[in-house]
Protein backbone atom coordinates (compact mmCIF):
# COMPACT_ATOMS: atom_id res chain seq x y z
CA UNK A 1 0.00 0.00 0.00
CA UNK A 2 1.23 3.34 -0.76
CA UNK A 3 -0.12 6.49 1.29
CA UNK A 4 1.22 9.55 -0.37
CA UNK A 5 3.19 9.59 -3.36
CA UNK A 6 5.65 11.54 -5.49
CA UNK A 7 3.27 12.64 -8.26
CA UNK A 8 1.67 15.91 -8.53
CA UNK A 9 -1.40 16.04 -6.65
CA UNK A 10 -0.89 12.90 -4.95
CA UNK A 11 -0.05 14.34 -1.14
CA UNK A 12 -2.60 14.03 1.67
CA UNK A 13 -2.70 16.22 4.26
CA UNK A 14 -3.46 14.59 7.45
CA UNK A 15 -4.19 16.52 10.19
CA UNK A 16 -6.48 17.46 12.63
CA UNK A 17 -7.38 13.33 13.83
CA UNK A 18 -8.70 12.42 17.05
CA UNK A 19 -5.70 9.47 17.43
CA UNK A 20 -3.15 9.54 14.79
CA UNK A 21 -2.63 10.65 11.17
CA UNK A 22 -1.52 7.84 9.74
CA UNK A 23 -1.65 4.04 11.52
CA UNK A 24 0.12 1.19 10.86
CA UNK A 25 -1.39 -1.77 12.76
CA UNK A 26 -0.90 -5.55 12.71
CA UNK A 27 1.38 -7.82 11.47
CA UNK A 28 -0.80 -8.25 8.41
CA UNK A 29 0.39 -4.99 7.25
CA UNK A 30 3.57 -5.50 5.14
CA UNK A 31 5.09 -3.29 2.34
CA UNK A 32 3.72 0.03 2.96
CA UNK A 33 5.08 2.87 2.13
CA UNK A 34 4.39 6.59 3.60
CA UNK A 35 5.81 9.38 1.34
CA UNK A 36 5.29 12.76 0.24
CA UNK A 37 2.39 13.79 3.18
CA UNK A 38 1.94 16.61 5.06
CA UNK A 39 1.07 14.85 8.61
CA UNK A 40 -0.25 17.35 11.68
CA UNK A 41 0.06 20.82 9.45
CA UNK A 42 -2.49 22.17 6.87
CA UNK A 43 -1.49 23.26 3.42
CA UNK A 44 0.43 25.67 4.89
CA UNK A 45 3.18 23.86 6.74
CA UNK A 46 3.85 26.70 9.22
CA UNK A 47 0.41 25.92 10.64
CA UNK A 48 0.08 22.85 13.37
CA UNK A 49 -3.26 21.39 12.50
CA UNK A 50 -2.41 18.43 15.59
CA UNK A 51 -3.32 14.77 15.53
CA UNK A 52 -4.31 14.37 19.15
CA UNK A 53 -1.90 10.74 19.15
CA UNK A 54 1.46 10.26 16.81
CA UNK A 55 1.83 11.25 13.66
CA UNK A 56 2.44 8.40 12.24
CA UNK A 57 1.71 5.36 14.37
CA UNK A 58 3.43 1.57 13.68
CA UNK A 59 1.92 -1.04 15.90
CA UNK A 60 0.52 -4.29 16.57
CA UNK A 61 -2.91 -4.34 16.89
CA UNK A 62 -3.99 -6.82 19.96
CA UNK A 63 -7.30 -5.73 20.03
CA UNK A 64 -7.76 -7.06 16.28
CA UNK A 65 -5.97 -10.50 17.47
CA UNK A 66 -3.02 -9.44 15.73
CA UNK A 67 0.37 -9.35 17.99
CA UNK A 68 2.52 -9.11 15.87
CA UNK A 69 4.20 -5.59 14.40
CA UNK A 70 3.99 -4.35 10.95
CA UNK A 71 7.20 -5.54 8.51
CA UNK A 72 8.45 -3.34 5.69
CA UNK A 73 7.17 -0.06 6.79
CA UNK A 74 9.12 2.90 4.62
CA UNK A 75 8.35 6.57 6.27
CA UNK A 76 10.01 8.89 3.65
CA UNK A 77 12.59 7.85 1.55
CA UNK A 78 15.06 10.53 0.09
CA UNK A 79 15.46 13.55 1.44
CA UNK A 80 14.98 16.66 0.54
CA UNK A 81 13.03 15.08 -2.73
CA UNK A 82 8.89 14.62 -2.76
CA UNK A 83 9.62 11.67 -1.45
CA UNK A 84 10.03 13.10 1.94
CA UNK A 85 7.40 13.71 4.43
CA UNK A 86 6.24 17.06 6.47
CA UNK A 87 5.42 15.42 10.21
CA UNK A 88 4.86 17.96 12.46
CA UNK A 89 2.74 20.02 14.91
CA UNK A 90 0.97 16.44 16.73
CA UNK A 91 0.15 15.71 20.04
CA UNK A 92 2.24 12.67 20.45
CA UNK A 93 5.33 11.94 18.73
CA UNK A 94 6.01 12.73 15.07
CA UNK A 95 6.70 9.08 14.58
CA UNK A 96 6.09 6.30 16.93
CA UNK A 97 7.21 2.63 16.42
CA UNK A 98 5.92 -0.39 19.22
CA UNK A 99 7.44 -3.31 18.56
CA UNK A 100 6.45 -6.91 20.28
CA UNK A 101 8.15 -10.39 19.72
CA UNK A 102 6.64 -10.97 16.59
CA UNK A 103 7.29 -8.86 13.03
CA UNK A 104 8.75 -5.61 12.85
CA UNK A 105 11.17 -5.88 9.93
CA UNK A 106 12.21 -3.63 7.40
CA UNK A 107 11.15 -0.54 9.13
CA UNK A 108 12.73 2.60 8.03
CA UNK A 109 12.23 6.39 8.30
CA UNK A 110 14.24 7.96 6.53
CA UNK A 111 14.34 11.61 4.49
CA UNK A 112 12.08 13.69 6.77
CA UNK A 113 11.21 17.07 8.29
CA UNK A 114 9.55 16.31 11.71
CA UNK A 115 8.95 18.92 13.95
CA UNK A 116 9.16 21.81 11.60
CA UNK A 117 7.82 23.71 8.88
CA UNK A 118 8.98 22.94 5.57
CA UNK A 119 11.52 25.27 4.80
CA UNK A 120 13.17 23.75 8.32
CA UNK A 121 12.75 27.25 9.25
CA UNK A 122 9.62 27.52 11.96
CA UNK A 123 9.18 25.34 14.73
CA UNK A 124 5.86 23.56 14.58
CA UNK A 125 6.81 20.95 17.33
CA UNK A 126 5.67 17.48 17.83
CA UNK A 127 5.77 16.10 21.35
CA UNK A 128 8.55 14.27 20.30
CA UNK A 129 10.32 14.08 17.41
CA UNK A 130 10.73 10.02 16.49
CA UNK A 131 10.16 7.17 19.63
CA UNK A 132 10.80 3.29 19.40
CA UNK A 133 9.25 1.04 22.33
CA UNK A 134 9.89 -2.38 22.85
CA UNK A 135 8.49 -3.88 26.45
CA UNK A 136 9.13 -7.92 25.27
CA UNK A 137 12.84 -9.00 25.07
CA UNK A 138 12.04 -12.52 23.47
CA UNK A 139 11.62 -13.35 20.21
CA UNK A 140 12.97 -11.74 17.17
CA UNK A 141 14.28 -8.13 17.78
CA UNK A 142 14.71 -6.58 13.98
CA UNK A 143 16.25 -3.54 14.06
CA UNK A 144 14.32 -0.02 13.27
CA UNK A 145 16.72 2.45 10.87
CA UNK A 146 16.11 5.86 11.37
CA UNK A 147 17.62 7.75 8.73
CA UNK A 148 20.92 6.50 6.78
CA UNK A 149 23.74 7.81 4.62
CA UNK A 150 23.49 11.99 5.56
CA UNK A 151 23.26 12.93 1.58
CA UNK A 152 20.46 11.04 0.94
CA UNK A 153 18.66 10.13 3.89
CA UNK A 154 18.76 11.92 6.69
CA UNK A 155 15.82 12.95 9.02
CA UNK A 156 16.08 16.44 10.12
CA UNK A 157 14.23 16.53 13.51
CA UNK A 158 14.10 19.76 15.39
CA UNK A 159 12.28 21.77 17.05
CA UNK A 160 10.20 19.42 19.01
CA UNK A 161 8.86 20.21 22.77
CA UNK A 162 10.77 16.81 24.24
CA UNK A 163 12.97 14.49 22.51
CA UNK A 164 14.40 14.59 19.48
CA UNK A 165 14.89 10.70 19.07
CA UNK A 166 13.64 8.51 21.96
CA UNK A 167 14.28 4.57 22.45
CA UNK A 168 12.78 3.18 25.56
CA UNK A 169 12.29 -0.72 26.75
CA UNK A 170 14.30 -3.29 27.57
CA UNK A 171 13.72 -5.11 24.34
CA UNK A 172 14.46 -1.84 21.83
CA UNK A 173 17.80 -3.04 20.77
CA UNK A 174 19.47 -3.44 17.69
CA UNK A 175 18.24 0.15 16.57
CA UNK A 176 20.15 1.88 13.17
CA UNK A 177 20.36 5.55 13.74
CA UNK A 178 23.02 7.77 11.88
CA UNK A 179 23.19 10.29 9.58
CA UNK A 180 20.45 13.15 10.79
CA UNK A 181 19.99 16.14 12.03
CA UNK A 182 18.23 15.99 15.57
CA UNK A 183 17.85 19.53 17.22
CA UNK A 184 19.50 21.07 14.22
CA UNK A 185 18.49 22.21 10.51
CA UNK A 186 21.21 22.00 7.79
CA UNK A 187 23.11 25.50 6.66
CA UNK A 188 20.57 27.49 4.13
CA UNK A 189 22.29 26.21 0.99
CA UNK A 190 24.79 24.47 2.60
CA UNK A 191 25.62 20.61 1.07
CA UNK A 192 26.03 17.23 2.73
């Protein structure tokens, strides 16, 4: 499934939800991708239009007998290309990953702005900018990458009221973080 898209016309704005913008649930939901959105601002990404939860939200979903997490989850994808997602001005954090003992592979954010406008100029904060929780420490533990090689990948993740990148739980280990900005904006015109 693709929400979003690189095509002109294609971008949802998502804002303004009583839980999250965009949720990810169950371990029946493989290969989706999340790109060129404008999650918790209106048209005008100076503006905080908040989701009352996360932005976007990747979980299992117990309640729907599914335990296990999502697999092959791709938030972005190159930065600073339409590929790249505005997630900003929510209630929760920008993006939030739970992981159990089941699933959970292949998830990668990568190529955002989250937690400011779209010029990285404004803050228009999240609660926090990207969190990972893991409570189980059996079974598999597939690592989450958040962001990648700086000139092509990179989240820049500022301006948020808490944390910029937050892992918590005993199981949340084998986590892939490098190459972004996190409580600073590149130079105006300045390269990688």
């Amino acid at each position: 499934a693709v929400i979003g898209g690189t095509g002109p016309g294609v971008r949802n704005v998502l804002s303004g939800n009583g839980n999250a913008g965009v949720g990810v649930r169950g371990q029946g939901a493989q290969r989706v991708t999340v790109q060129g959105n404008y999650i918790g601002t209106g048209l005008d990404p100076a503006v905080a239009i908040p989701n009352q939860n996360h932005g976007v939200e990747i979980a299992p979903a117990p309640e729907r007998g599914s335990t296990g997490a999502p697999s092959d989850v791709l938030v972005g994808g190159v930065w600073n290309s339409p590929e790249a997602n505005l997630i900003s001005g929510s209630r929760g954090s920008g993006v939030a990953v739970f992981l159990s003992g089941q699933g959970g592979s292949g998830i990668v954010v990568a190529g955002n702005i989250i937690g400011l406008d779209a010029a990285n100029a404004i803050p228009v904060p999240n609660d926090m900018g990207i969190s990972i929780r893991r409570d189980v420490a059996a079974g598999s533990m597939p690592p989450v990458r958040i962001g990648g090689f700086r000139g092509d990948s990179c989240n820049v993740i500022a301006g948020n009221t808490y944390s910029g990148m937050y892992i918590m739980g005993y199981g949340a280990r084998n986590n892939d973080v490098r190459g972004n900005y996190i409580g600073v904006v590149p130079l105006p015109g300045g390269s990688f």
